[in-house]
Protein backbone atom coordinates (compact mmCIF):
# COMPACT_ATOMS: atom_id res chain seq x y z
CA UNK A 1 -13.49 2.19 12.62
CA UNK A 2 -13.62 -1.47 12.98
CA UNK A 3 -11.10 -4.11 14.03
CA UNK A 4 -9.43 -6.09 11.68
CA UNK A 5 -11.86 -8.96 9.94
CA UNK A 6 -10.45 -9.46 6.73
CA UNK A 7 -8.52 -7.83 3.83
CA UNK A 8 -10.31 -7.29 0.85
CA UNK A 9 -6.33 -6.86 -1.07
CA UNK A 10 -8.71 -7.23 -4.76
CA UNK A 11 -12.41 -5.52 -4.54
CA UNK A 12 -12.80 -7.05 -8.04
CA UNK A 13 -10.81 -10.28 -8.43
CA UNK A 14 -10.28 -11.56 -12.21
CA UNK A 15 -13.49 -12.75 -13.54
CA UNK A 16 -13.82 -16.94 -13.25
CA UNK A 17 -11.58 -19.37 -15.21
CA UNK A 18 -14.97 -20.79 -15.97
CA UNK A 19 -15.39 -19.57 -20.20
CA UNK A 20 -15.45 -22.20 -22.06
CA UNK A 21 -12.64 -22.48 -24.34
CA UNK A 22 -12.50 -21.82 -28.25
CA UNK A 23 -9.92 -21.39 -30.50
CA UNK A 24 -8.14 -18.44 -32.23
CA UNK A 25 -11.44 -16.47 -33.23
CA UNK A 26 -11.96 -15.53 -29.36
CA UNK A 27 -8.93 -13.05 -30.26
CA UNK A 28 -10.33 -9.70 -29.52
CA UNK A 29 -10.27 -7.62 -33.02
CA UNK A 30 -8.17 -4.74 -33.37
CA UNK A 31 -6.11 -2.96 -36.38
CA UNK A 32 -3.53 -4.98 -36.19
CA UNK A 33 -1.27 -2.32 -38.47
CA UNK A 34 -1.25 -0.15 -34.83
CA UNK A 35 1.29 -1.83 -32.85
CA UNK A 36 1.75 -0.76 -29.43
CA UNK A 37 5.07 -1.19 -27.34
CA UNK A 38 5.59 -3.18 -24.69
CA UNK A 39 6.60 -0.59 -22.85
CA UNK A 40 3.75 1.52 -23.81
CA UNK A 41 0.89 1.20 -20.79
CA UNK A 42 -2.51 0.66 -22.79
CA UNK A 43 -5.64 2.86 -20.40
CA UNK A 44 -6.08 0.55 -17.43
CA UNK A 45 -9.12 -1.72 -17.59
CA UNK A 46 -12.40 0.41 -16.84
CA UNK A 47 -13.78 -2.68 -15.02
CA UNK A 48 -11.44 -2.81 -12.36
CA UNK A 49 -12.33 -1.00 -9.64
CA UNK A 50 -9.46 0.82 -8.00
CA UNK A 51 -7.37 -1.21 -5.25
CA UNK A 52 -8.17 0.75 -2.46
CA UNK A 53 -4.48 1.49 -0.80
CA UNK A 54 -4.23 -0.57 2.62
CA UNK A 55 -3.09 1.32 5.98
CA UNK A 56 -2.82 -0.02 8.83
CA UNK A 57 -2.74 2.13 12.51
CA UNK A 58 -0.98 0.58 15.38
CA UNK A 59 -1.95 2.97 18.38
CA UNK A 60 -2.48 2.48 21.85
CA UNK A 61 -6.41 2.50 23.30
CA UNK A 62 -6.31 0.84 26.38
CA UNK A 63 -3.80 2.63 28.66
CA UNK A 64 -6.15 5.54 30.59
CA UNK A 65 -3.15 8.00 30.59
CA UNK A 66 -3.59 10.62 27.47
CA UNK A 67 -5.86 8.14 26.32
CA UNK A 68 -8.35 10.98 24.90
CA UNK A 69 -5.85 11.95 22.86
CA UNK A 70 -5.10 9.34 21.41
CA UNK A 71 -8.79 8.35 20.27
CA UNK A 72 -8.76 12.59 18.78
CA UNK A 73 -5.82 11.14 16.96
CA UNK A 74 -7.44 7.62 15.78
CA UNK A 75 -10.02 9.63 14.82
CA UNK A 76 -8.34 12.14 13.05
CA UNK A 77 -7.03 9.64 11.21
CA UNK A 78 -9.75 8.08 9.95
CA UNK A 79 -11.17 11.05 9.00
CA UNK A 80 -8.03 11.41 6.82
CA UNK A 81 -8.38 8.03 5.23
CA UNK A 82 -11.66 8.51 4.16
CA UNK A 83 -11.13 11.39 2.66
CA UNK A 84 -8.17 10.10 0.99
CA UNK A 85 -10.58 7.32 -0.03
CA UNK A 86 -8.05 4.60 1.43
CA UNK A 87 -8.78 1.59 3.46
CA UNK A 88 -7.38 2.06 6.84
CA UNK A 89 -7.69 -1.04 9.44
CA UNK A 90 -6.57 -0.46 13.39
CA UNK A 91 -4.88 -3.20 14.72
CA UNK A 92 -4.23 -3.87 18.44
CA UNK A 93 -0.71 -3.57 19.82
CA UNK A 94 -1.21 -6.63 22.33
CA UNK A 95 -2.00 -8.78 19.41
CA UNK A 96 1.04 -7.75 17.18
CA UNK A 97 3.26 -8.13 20.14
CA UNK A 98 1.77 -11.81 21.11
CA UNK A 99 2.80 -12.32 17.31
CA UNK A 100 -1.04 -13.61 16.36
CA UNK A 101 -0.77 -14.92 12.46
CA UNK A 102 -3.29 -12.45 11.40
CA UNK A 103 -1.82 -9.18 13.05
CA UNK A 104 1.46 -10.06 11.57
CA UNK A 105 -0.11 -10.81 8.14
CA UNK A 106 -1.94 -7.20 8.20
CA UNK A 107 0.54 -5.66 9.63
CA UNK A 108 3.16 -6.76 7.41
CA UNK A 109 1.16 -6.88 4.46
CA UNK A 110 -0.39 -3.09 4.16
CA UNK A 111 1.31 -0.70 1.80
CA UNK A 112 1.29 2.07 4.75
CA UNK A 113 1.95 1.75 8.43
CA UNK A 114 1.11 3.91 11.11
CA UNK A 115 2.96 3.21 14.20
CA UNK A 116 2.24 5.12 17.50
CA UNK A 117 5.00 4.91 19.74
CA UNK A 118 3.81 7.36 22.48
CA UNK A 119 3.89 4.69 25.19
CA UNK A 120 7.22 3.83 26.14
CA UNK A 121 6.75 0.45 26.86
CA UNK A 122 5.81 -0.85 23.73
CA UNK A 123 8.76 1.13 21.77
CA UNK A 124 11.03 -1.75 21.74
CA UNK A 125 8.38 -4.17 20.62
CA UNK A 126 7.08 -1.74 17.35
CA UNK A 127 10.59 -0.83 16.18
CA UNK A 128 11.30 -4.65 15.60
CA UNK A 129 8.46 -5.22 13.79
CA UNK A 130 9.13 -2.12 12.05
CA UNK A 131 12.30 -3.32 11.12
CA UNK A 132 10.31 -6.33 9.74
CA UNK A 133 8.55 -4.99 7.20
CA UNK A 134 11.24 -3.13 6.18
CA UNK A 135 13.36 -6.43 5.58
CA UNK A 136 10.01 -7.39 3.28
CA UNK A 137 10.85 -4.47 1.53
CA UNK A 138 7.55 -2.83 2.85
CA UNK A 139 9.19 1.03 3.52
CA UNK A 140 6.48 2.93 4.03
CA UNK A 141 5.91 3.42 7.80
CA UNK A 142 5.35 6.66 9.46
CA UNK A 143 6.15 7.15 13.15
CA UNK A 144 3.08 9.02 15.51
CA UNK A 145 4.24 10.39 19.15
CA UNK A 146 1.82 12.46 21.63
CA UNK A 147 4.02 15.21 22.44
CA UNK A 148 3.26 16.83 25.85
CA UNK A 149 4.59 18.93 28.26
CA UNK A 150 6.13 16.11 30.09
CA UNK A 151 7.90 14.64 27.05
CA UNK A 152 11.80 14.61 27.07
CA UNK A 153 14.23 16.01 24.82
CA UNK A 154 16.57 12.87 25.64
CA UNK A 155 12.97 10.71 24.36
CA UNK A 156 12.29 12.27 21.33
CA UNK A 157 16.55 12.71 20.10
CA UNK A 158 16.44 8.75 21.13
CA UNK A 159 13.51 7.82 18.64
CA UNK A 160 14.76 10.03 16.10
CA UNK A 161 18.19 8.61 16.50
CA UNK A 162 16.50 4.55 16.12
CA UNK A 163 14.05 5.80 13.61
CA UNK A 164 16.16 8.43 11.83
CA UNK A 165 14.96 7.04 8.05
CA UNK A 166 11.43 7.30 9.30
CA UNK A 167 8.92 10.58 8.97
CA UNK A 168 7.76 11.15 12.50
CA UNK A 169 4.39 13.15 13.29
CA UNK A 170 4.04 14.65 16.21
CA UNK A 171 0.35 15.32 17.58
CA UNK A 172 -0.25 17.88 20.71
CA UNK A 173 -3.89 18.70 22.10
CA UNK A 174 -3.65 22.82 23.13
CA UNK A 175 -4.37 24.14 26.35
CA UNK A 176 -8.05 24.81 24.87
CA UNK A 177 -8.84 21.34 24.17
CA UNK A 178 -10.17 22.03 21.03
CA UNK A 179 -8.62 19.99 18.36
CA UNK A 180 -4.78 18.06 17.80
CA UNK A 181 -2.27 19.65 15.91
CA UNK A 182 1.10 19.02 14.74
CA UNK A 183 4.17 20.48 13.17
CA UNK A 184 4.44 21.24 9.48
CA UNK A 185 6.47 19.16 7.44
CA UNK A 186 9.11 21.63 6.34
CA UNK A 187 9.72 22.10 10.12
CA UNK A 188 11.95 20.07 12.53
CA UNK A 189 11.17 18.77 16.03
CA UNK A 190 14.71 18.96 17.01
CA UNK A 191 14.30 22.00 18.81
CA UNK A 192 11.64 20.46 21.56
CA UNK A 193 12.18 24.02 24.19
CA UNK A 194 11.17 25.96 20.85
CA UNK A 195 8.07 23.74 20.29
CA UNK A 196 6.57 24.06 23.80
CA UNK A 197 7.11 27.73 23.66
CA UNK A 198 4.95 27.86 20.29
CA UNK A 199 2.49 25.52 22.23
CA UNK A 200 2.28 27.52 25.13
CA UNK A 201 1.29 30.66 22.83
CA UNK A 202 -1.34 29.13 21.46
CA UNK A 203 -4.52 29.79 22.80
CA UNK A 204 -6.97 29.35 19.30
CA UNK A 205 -7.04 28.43 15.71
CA UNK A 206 -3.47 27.28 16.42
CA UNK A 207 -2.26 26.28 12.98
CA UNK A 208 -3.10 30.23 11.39
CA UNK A 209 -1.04 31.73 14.69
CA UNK A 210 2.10 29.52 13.81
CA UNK A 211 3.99 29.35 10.47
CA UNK A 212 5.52 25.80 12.43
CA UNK A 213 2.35 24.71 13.34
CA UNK A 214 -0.87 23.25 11.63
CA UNK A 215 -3.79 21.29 11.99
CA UNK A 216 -2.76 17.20 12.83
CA UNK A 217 -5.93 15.90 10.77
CA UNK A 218 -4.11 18.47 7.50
CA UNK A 219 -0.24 17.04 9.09
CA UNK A 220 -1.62 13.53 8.34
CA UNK A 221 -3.12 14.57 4.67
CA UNK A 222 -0.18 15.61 3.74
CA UNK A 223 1.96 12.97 4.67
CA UNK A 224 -0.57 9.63 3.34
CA UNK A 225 -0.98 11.76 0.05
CA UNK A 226 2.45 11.96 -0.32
CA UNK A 227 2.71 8.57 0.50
CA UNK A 228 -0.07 7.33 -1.83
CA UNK A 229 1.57 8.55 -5.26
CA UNK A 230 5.03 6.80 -4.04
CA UNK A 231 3.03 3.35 -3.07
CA UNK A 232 1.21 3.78 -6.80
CA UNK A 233 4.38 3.57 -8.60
CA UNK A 234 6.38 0.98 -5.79
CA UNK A 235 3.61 -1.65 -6.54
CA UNK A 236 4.23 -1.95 -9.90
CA UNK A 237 8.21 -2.40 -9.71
CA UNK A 238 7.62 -4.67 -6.54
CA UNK A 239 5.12 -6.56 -9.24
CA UNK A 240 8.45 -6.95 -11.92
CA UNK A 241 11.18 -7.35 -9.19
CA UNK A 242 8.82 -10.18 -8.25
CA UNK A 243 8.68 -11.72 -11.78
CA UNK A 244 12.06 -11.43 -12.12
CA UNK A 245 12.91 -13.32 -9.27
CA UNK A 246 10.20 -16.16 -10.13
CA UNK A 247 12.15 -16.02 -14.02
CA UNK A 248 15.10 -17.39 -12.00
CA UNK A 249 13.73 -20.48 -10.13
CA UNK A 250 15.17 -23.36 -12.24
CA UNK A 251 11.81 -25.56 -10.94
CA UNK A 252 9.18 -24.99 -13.32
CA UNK A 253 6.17 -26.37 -11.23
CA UNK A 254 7.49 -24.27 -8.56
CA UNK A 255 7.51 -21.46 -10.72
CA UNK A 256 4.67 -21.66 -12.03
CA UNK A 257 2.93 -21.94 -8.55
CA UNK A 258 4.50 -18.84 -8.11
CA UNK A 259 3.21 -16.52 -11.07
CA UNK A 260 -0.25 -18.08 -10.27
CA UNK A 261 0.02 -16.83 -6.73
CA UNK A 262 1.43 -13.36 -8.38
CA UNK A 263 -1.71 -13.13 -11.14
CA UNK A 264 -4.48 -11.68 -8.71
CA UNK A 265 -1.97 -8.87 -8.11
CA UNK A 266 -2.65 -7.55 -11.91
CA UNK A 267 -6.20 -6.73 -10.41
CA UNK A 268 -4.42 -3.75 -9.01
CA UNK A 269 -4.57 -0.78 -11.60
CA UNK A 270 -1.19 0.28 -10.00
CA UNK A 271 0.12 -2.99 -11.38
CA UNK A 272 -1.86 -3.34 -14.70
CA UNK A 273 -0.25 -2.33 -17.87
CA UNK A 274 0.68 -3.43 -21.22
CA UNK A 275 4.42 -3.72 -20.33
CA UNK A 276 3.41 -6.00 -16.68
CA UNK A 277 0.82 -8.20 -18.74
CA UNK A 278 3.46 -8.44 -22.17
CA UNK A 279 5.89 -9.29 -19.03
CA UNK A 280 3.82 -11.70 -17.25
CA UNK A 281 2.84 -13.50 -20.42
CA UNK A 282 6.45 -13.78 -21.07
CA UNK A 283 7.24 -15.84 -17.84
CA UNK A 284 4.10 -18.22 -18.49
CA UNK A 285 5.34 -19.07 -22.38
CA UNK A 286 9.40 -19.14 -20.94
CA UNK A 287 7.52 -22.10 -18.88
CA UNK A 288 4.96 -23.27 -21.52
CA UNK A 289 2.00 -22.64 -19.30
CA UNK A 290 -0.06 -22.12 -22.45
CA UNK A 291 -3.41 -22.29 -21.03
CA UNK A 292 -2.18 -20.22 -17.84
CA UNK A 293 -1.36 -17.17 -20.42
CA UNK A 294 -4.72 -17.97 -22.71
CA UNK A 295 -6.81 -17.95 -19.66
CA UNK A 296 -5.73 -14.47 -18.74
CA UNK A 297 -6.49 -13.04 -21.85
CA UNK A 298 -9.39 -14.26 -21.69
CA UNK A 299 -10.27 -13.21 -18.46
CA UNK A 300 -9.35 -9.58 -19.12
CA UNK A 301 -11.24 -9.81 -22.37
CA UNK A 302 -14.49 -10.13 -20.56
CA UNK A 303 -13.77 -7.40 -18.67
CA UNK A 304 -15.50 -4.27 -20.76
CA UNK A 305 -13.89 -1.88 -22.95
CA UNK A 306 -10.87 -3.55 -21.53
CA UNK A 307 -8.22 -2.10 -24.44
CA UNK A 308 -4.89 -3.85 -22.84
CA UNK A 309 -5.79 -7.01 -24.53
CA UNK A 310 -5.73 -4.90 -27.48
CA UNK A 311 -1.85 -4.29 -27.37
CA UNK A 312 -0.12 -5.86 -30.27
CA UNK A 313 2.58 -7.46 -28.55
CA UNK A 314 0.21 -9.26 -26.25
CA UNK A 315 -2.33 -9.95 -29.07
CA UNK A 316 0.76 -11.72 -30.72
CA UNK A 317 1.67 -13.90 -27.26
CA UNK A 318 -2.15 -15.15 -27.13
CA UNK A 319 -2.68 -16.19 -30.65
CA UNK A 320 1.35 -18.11 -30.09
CA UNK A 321 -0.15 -19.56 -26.55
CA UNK A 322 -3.51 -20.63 -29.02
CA UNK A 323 -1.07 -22.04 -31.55
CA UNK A 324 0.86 -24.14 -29.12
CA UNK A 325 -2.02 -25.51 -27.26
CA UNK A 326 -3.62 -26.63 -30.79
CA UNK A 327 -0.79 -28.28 -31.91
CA UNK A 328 -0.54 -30.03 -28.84
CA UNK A 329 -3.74 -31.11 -28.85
């Protein structure tokens, strides 16, 4: 698992506004006489390649105490992620907390965060910028804790109290050293004498000897899974929330600076549908950016069996966005 480089946000961006530019016969053909709905979602372009879901794991590797644990953990979550077929990107706590540019952009930026708080120290400075993302509107963080014999009640009631809107995962390493595990999600951690009585029981196989207790690598599966679906449908009313709000600024250069910076976001098939391109399409003509709205139809029409272009409704926005730029020519 590699340190943070870069974030490919759009495997396959939009092709090139490079095509040369023709005139109402580049209008993909289609029975007209089969309207679709706005609101009906045409199938997603095959040519875009999924938009891998961004996580990013904030968890301690430096400090020696309980460090093996913690590097089971990092590696149990990885082992997750790639499973899960996600991109997941570890960032270092020293540069989130020295507020470097690029931590904050990743770390404020990824649709899920991971957030290990089992050092005491650095609580403080992870629950602010918690509290950051979630005044971006970026609510999906999930809280990690190494839970050992020496952790206090007082600790964990403390967190939950700060964190109380937050899904916390425990991990614990048995007295066998064999592998983490964690408590089930229908369970609470409330009841911390209770869990280190079911710890201390445990000898093997720990997660088929407990109903409370499973696996931490299947804990984590269950929780980004979860997770995923909610982040699927969140991007795309983030993506109209967003259009609304750029519908209101009374600048139109500014505006229009604004849906450009918003178009490489419709490379996410999350975000892609007849209703966010008919939408999109919409703001452009509202600020006669003609060529803006023909040049994304035409860049989704060389895209293969690409069928949103197809839609009626947005059919009927390109040939008006042809029109206008004709007559003003």
């Amino acid at each position: 698992m590699a340190e943070y480089s870069s974030m490919d946000v759009c495997p396959l961006p939009l092709p090139p506004r490079c095509a040369p530019s023709g005139a109402l016969s580049r209008l993909p053909t289609t029975n007209v006489n089969s309207p679709v709905p706005p609101e009906k979602a045409a199938p997603s372009c095959p040519g875009h390649s999924f938009r891998k879901l961004q996580i990013v794991l904030i968890i301690d590797q430096k400090a020696a105490k309980n460090l093996r644990v913690r590097e089971m953990a990092c590696n149990d979550v990885q082992k997750v992620a790639d499973s899960l077929n996600v991109n997941l990107i570890r960032l270092d706590f020293d540069r989130l907390d020295f507020g470097e540019t690029n931590a904050l952009d990743v770390f404020y930026n990824a649709d899920i965060a991971l957030v290990d708080v089992s050092i005491t120290q650095q609580q403080p400075s992870l629950c602010y910028h918690i509290g950051v993302r979630e005044s971006m509107g970026q609510s999906y963080n999930i809280i990690l804790t190494h839970f050992t014999d020496e952790t206090s009640e007082l600790l964990v009631k403390a967190l939950r109290k700060t964190l109380a809107h937050l899904p916390m995962i425990v991990y614990i390493l048995p007295n066998d050293n064999s592998s983490l595990v964690s408590v089930d999600k229908s369970s609470k951690i409330d009841n911390i004498a209770q869990l280190k009585a079911d710890i201390e029981q445990i000898s093997e196989k720990p997660y088929l000897k407990s109903g409370r207790l499973i696996s931490f690598r299947s804990r984590m599966r269950q929780a980004l899974k979860s997770v995923q679906i909610e982040a699927s449908a969140h991007s795309r009313e983030k993506f109209l929330s967003d259009l609304r709000k750029a519908r209101e600024t009374e600048d139109v250069a500014e505006a229009n600076r604004f849906l450009d910076k918003m178009r490489h976001r419709l490379d996410n098939p999350d975000v892609l549908s007849v209703d966010t391109l008919y939408q999109f399409m919409l703001s452009y003509r509202d600020n006669q950016n003609y060529d803006a709205m023909i040049s994304l139809i035409d860049d989704l029409s060389r895209i293969e069996n690409c069928s949103i272009v197809n839609a009626q409704a947005v059919r009927f926005l390109y040939a008006f966005a042809l029109n206008r730029t004709y007559l003003q020519g």
